[in-house]
C-alpha atoms as a PDB file:
ATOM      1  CA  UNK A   1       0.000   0.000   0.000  1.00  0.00           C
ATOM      2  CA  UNK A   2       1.375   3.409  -0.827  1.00  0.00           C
ATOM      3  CA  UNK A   3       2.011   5.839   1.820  1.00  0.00           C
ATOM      4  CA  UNK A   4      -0.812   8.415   1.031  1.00  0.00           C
ATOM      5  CA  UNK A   5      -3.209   5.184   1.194  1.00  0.00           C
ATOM      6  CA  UNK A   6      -1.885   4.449   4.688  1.00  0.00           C
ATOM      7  CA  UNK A   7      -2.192   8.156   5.428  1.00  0.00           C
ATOM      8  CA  UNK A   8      -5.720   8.404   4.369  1.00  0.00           C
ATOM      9  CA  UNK A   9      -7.014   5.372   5.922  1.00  0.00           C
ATOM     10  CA  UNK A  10      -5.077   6.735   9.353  1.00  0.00           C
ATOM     11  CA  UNK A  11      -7.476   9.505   9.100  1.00  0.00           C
ATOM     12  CA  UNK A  12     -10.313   7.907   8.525  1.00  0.00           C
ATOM     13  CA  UNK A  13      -9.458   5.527  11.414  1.00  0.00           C
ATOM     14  CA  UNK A  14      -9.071   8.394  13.341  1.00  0.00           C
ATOM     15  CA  UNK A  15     -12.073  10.090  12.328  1.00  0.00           C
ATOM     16  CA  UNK A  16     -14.377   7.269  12.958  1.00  0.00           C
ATOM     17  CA  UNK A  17     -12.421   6.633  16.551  1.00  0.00           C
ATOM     18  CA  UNK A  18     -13.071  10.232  17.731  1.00  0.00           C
ATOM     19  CA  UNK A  19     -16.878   9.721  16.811  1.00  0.00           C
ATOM     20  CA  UNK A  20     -17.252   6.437  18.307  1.00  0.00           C
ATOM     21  CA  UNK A  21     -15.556   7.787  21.306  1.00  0.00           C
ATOM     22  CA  UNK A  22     -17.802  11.418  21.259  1.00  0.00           C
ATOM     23  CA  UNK A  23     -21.281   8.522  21.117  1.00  0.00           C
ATOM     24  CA  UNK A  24     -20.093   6.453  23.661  1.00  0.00           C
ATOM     25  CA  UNK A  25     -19.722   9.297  26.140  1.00  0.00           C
ATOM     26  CA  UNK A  26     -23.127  10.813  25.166  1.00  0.00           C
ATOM     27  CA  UNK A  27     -24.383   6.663  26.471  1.00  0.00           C
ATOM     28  CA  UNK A  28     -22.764   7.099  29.454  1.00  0.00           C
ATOM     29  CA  UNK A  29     -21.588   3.665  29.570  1.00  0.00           C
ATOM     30  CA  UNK A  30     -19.396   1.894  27.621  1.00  0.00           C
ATOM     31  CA  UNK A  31     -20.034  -0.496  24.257  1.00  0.00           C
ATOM     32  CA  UNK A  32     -19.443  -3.910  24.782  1.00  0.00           C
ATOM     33  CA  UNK A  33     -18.534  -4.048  21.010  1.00  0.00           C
ATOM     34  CA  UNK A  34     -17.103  -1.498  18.427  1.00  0.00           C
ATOM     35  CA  UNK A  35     -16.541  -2.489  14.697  1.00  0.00           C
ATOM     36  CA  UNK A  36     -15.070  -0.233  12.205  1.00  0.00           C
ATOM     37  CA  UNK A  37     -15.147  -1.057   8.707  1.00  0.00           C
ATOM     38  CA  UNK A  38     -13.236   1.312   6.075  1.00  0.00           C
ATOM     39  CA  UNK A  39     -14.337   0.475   2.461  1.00  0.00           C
ATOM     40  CA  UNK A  40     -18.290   1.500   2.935  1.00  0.00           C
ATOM     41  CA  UNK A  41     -16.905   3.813   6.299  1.00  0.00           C
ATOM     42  CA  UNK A  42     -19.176   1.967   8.605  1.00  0.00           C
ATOM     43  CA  UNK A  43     -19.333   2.048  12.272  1.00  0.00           C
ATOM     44  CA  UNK A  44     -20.909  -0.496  14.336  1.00  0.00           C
ATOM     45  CA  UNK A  45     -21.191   0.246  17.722  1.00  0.00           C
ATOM     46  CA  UNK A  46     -22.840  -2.384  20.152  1.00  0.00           C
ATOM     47  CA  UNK A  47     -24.135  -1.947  23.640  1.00  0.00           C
ATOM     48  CA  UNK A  48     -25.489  -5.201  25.496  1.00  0.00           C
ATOM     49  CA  UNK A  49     -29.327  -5.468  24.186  1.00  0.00           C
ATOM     50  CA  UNK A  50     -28.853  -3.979  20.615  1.00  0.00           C
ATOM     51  CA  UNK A  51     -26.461  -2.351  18.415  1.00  0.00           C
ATOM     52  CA  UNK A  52     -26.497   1.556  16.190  1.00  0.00           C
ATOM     53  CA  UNK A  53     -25.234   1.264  13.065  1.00  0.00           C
ATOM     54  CA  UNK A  54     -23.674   4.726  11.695  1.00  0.00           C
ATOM     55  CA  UNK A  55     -23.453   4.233   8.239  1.00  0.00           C
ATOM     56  CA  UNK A  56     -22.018   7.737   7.636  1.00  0.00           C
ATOM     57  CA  UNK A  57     -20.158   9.724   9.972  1.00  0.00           C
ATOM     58  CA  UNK A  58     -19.078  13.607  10.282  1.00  0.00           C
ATOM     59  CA  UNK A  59     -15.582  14.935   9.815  1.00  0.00           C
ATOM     60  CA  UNK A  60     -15.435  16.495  13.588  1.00  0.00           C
ATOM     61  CA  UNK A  61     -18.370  17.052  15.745  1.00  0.00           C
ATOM     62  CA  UNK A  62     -18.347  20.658  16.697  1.00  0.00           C
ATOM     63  CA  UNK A  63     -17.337  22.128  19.861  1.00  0.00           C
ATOM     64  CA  UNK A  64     -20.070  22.833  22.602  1.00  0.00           C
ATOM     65  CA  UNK A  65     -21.338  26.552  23.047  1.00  0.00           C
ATOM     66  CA  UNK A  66     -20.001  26.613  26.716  1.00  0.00           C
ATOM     67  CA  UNK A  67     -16.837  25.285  25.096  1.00  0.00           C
ATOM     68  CA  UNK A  68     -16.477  28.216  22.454  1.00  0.00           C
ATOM     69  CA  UNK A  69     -17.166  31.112  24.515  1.00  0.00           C
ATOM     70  CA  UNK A  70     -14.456  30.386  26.807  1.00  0.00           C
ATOM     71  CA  UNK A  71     -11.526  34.202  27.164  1.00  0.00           C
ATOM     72  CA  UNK A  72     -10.381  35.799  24.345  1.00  0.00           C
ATOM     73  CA  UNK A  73      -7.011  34.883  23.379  1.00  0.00           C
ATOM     74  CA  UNK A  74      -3.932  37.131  23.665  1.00  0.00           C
ATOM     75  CA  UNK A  75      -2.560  38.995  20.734  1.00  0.00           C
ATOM     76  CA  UNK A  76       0.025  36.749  19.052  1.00  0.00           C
ATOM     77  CA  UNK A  77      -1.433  33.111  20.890  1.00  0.00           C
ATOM     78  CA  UNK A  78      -3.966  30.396  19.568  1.00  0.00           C
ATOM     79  CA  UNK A  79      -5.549  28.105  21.819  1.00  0.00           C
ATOM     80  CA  UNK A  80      -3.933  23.821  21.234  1.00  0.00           C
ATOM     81  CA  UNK A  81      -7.630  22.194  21.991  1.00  0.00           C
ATOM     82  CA  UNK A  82      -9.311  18.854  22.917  1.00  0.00           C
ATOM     83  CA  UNK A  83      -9.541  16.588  20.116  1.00  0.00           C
ATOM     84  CA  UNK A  84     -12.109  14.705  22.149  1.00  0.00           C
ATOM     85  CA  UNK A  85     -14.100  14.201  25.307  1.00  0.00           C
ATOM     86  CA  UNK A  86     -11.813  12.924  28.155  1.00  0.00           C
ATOM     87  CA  UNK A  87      -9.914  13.294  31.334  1.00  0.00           C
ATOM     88  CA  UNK A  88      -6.908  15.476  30.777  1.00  0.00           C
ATOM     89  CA  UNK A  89      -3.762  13.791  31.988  1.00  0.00           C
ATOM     90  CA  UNK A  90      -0.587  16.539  31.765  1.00  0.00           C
ATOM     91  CA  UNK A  91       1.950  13.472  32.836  1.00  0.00           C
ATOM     92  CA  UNK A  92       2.278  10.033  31.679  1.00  0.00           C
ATOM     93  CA  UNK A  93       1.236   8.588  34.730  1.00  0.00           C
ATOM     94  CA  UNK A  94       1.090   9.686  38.369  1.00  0.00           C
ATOM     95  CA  UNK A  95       4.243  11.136  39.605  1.00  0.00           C
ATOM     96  CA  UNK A  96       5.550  11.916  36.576  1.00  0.00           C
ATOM     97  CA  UNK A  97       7.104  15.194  34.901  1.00  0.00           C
ATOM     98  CA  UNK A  98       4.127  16.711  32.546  1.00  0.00           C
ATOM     99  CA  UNK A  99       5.214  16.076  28.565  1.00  0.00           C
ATOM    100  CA  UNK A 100       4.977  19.994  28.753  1.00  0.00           C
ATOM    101  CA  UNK A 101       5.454  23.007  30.953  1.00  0.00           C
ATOM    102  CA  UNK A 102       5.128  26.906  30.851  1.00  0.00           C
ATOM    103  CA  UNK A 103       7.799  28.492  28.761  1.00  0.00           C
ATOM    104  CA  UNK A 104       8.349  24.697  26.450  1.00  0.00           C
ATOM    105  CA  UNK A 105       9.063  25.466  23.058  1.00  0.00           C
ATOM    106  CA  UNK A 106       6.750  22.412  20.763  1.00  0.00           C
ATOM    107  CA  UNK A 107       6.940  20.984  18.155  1.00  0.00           C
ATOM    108  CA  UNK A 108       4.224  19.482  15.185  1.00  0.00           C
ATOM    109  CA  UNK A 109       3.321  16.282  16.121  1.00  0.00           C
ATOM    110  CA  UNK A 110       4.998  16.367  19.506  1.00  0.00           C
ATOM    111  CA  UNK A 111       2.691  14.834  22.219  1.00  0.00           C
ATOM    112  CA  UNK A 112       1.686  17.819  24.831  1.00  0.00           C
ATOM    113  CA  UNK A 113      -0.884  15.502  27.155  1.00  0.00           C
ATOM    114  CA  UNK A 114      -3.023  12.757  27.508  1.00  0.00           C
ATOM    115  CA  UNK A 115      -6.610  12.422  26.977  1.00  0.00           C
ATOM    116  CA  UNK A 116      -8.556   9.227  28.906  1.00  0.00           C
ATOM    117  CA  UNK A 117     -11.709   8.030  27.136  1.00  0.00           C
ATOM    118  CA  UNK A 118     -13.292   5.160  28.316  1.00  0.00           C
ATOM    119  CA  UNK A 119     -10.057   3.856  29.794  1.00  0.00           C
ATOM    120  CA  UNK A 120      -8.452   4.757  26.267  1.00  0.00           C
ATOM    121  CA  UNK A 121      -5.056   6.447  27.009  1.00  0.00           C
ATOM    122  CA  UNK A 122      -5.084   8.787  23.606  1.00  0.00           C
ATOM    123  CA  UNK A 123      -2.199  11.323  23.205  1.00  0.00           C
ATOM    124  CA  UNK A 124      -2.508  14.626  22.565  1.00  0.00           C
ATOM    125  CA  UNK A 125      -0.030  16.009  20.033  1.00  0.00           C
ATOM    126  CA  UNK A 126       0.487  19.472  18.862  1.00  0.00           C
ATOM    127  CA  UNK A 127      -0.714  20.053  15.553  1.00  0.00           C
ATOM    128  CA  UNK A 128       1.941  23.299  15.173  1.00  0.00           C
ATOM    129  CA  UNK A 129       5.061  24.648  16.628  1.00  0.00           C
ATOM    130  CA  UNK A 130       4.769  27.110  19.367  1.00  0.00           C
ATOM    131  CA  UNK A 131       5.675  28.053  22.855  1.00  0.00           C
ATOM    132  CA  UNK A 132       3.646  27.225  25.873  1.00  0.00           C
ATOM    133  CA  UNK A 133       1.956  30.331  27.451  1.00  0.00           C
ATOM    134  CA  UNK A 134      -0.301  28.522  29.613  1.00  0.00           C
ATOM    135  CA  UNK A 135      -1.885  25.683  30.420  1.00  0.00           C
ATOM    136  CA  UNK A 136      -5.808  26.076  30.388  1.00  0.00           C
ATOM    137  CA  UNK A 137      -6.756  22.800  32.196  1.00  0.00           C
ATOM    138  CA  UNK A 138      -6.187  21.117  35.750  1.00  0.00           C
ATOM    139  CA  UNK A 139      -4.649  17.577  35.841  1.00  0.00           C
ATOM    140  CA  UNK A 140      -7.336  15.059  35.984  1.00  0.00           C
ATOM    141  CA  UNK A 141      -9.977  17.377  34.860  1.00  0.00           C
ATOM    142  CA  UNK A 142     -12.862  16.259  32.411  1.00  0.00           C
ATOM    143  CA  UNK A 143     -12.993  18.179  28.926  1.00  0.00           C
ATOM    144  CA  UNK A 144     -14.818  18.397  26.033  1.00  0.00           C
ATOM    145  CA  UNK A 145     -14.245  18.059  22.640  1.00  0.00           C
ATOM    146  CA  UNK A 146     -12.899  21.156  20.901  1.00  0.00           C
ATOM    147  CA  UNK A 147     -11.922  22.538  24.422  1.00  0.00           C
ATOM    148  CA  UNK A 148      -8.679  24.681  24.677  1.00  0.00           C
ATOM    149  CA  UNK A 149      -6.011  23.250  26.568  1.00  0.00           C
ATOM    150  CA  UNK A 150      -2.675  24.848  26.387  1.00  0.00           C
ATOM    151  CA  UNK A 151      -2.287  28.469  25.395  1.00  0.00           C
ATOM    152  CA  UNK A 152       0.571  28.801  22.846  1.00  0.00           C
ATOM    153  CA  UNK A 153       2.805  31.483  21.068  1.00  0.00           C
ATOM    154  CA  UNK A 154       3.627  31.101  17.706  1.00  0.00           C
ATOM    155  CA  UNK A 155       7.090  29.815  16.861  1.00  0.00           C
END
């Protein structure tokens, strides 16, 4: 398979994890089965006593109002935010030094956090370079998706 194959079905695989992840936490209890299937991009998600079948999915489910009005950003910064609903985890585990701190320069694709969902450890990576300003969010507090995390500076 050629490399822009494997990067496109990554996506996809992404896409449809992030979704299956955003329905399970609207249950409020976990599936006991999940089946992704790539060629007709459909999603079977199966709770005990029946299953929803998503035939089609969204790109990204957008970002709660609550979420969006959170403050203004400073001149020069842009928010690095939730890429879904989770406990955010600054430290690989307990004890740990955070992946980032105030004053970190980052890099794309470095991983910044950790974001638990449904006792899924998924990493949060920077998506651009930057500088950390701030961090937004307590250890070990729930977010939601689209939910600004780390303020950074631009590069």
């Amino acid at each position: 398979m050629s490399a822009a194959i494997n990067e496109d079905v990554d996506h996809v695989l992404t896409v449809l994890r992030e979704q299956v992840l955003a329905l399970a936490a609207e249950a409020g209890r976990a599936p006991s089965l999940v089946r992704v299937s790539s060629g007709t991009m459909v999603v079977e998600v199966e709770w005990d006593g029946g299953a929803a079948v998503l035939p089609e999915l969204p790109a990204a489910r957008p970002a709660p109002a609550s979420v969006e009005a959170g403050p203004e950003p400073e001149a020069g910064t842009f928010p690095l935010c939730a890429n879904t609903v989770g406990v955010f985890y600054r430290a690989p585990e307990p004890g740990a030094a955070p992946f980032v701190a105030e004053g970190d320069t980052i890099r794309p694709g470095q991983q910044v956090a950790i974001l638990e969902a449904m006792k899924l450890m998924i990493p949060v990576e920077a998506e651009r370079a930057g500088r950390v300003v701030r961090v937004l969010v307590e250890d070990g507090t729930a977010v939601e998706h689209g939910q600004p995390l780390l303020l950074l500076e631009a590069a």
